[in-house]
Protein backbone atom coordinates (compact mmCIF):
# COMPACT_ATOMS: atom_id res chain seq x y z
CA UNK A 1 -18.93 -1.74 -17.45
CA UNK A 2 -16.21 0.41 -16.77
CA UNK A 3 -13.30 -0.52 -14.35
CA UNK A 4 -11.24 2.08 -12.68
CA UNK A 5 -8.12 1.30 -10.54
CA UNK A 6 -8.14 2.58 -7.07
CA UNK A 7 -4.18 3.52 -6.10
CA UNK A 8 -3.19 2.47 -2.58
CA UNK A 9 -3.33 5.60 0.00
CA UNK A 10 -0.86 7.08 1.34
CA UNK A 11 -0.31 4.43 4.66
CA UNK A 12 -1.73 1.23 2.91
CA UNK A 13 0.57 1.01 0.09
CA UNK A 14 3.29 -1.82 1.70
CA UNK A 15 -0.57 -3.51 3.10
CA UNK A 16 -1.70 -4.63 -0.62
CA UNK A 17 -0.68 -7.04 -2.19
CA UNK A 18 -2.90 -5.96 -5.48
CA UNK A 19 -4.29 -2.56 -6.57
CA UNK A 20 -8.03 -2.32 -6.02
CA UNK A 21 -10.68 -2.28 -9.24
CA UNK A 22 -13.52 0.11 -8.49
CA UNK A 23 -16.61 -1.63 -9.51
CA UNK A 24 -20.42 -1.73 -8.81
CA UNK A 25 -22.12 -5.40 -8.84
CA UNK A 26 -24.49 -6.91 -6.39
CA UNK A 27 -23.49 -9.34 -4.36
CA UNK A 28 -25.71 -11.92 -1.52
CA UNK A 29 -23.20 -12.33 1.47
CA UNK A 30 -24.32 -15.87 3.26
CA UNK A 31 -23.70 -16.09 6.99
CA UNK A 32 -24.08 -19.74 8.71
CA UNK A 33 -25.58 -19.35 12.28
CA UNK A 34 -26.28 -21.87 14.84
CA UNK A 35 -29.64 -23.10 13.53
CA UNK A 36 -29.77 -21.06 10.44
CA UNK A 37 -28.26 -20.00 6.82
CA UNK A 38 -28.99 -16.18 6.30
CA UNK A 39 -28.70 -14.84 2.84
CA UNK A 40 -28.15 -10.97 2.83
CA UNK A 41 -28.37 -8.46 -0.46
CA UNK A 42 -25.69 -5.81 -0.86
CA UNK A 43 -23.17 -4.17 -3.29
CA UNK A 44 -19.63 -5.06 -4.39
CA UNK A 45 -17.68 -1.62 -4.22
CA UNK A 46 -13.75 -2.70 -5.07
CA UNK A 47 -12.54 -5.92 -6.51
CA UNK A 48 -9.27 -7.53 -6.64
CA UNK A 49 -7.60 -10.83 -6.94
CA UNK A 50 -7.31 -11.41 -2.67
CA UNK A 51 -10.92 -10.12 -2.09
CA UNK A 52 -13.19 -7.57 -2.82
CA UNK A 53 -15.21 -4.52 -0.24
CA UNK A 54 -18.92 -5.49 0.46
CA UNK A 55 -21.88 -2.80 1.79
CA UNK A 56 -24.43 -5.07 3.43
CA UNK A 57 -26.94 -4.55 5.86
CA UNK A 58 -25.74 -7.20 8.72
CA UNK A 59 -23.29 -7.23 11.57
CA UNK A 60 -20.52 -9.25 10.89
CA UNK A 61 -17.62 -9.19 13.34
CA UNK A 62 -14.15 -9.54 11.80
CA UNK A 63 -12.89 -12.54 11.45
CA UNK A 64 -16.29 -14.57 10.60
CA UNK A 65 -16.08 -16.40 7.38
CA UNK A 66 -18.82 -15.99 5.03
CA UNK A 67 -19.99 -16.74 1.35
CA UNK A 68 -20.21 -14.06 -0.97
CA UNK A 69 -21.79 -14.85 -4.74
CA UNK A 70 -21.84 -12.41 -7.08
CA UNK A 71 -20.90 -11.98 -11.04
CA UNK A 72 -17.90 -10.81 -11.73
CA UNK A 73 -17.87 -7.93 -14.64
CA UNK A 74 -18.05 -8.53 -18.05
CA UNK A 75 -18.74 -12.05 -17.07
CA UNK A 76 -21.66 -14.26 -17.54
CA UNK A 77 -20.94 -16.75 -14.72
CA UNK A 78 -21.49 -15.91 -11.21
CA UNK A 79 -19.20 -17.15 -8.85
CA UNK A 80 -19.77 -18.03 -5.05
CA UNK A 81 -16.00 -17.43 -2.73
CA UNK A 82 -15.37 -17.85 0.84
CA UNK A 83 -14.29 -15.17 2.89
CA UNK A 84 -13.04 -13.48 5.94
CA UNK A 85 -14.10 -10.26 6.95
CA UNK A 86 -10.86 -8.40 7.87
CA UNK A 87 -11.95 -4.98 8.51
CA UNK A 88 -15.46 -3.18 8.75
CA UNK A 89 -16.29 0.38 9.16
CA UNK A 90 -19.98 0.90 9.62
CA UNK A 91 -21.59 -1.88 7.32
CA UNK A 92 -18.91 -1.79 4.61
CA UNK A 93 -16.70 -4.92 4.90
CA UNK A 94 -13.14 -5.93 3.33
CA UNK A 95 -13.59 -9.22 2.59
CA UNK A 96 -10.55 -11.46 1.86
CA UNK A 97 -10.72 -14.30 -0.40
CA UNK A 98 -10.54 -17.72 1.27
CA UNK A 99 -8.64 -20.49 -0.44
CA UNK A 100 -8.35 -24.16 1.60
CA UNK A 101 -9.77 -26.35 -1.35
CA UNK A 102 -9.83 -27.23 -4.95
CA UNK A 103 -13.16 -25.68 -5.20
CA UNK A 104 -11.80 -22.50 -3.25
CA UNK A 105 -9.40 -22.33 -5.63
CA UNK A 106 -11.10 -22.55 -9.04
CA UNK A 107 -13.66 -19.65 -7.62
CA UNK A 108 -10.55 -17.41 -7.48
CA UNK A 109 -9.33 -18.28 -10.35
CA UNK A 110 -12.07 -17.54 -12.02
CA UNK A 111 -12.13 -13.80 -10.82
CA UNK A 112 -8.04 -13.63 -11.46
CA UNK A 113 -8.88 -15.12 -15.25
CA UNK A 114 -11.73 -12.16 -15.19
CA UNK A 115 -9.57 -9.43 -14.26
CA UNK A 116 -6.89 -10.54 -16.67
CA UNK A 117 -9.18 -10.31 -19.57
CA UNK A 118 -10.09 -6.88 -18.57
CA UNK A 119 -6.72 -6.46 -19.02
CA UNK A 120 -5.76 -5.92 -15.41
CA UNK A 121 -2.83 -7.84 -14.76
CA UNK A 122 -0.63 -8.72 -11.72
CA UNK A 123 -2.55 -10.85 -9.90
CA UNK A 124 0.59 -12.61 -8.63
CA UNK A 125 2.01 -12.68 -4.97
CA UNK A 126 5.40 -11.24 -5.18
């Protein structure tokens, strides 16, 4: 699989804290509702070490938290974060990472150790 960095736009560049990896994996985004867990197919578009952009089917309003499981590239285990939708234009979402737990934290870190053997470094906050 071939990576391919996505430089900031002109606008966005002081809003990311990491450069974007174009990639192209399928992903099932999990919603919890009232009385039911709804499990929805869709596409990973752009990956970095906050979050990642997400095409699915579904209304999501920003600011719902949801589970997204997918497999990162070049990797054999799947991994299953918690995020936040922060923006949405028609059904593509930018989903940031959520991390409030060990758990939270080991998913992440497992996508950070990912990118860094792809050799895609600064993953840091700075």
């Amino acid at each position: 699989m071939q990576i391919q960095v996505v430089l900031p736009e002109s606008g966005h560049a002081t809003e990311r804290r990491w450069p974007r990896h174009k990639i192209d994996v399928p992903v099932q985004v999990v919603t919890h509702g009232p009385t039911n867990v709804v499990i929805i197919q869709g596409r990973g578009s752009e990956l970095n070490c906050g979050g990642m952009s997400v095409f699915g089917r579904v209304e999501l309003a920003i600011g719902t938290q949801v589970g997204v499981e997918f497999t990162p590239p070049c990797s054999g285990q799947p991994v299953r974060v918690r995020c936040f939708v922060r923006n949405r234009q028609g059904h593509n979402y930018g989903l940031e990472f959520f991390t409030e737990n060990d758990s939270d934290y080991e998913n992440v870190a497992q996508i950070e150790s990912t990118l860094r053997n792809l050799g895609i470094v600064g993953c840091a906050e700075s």
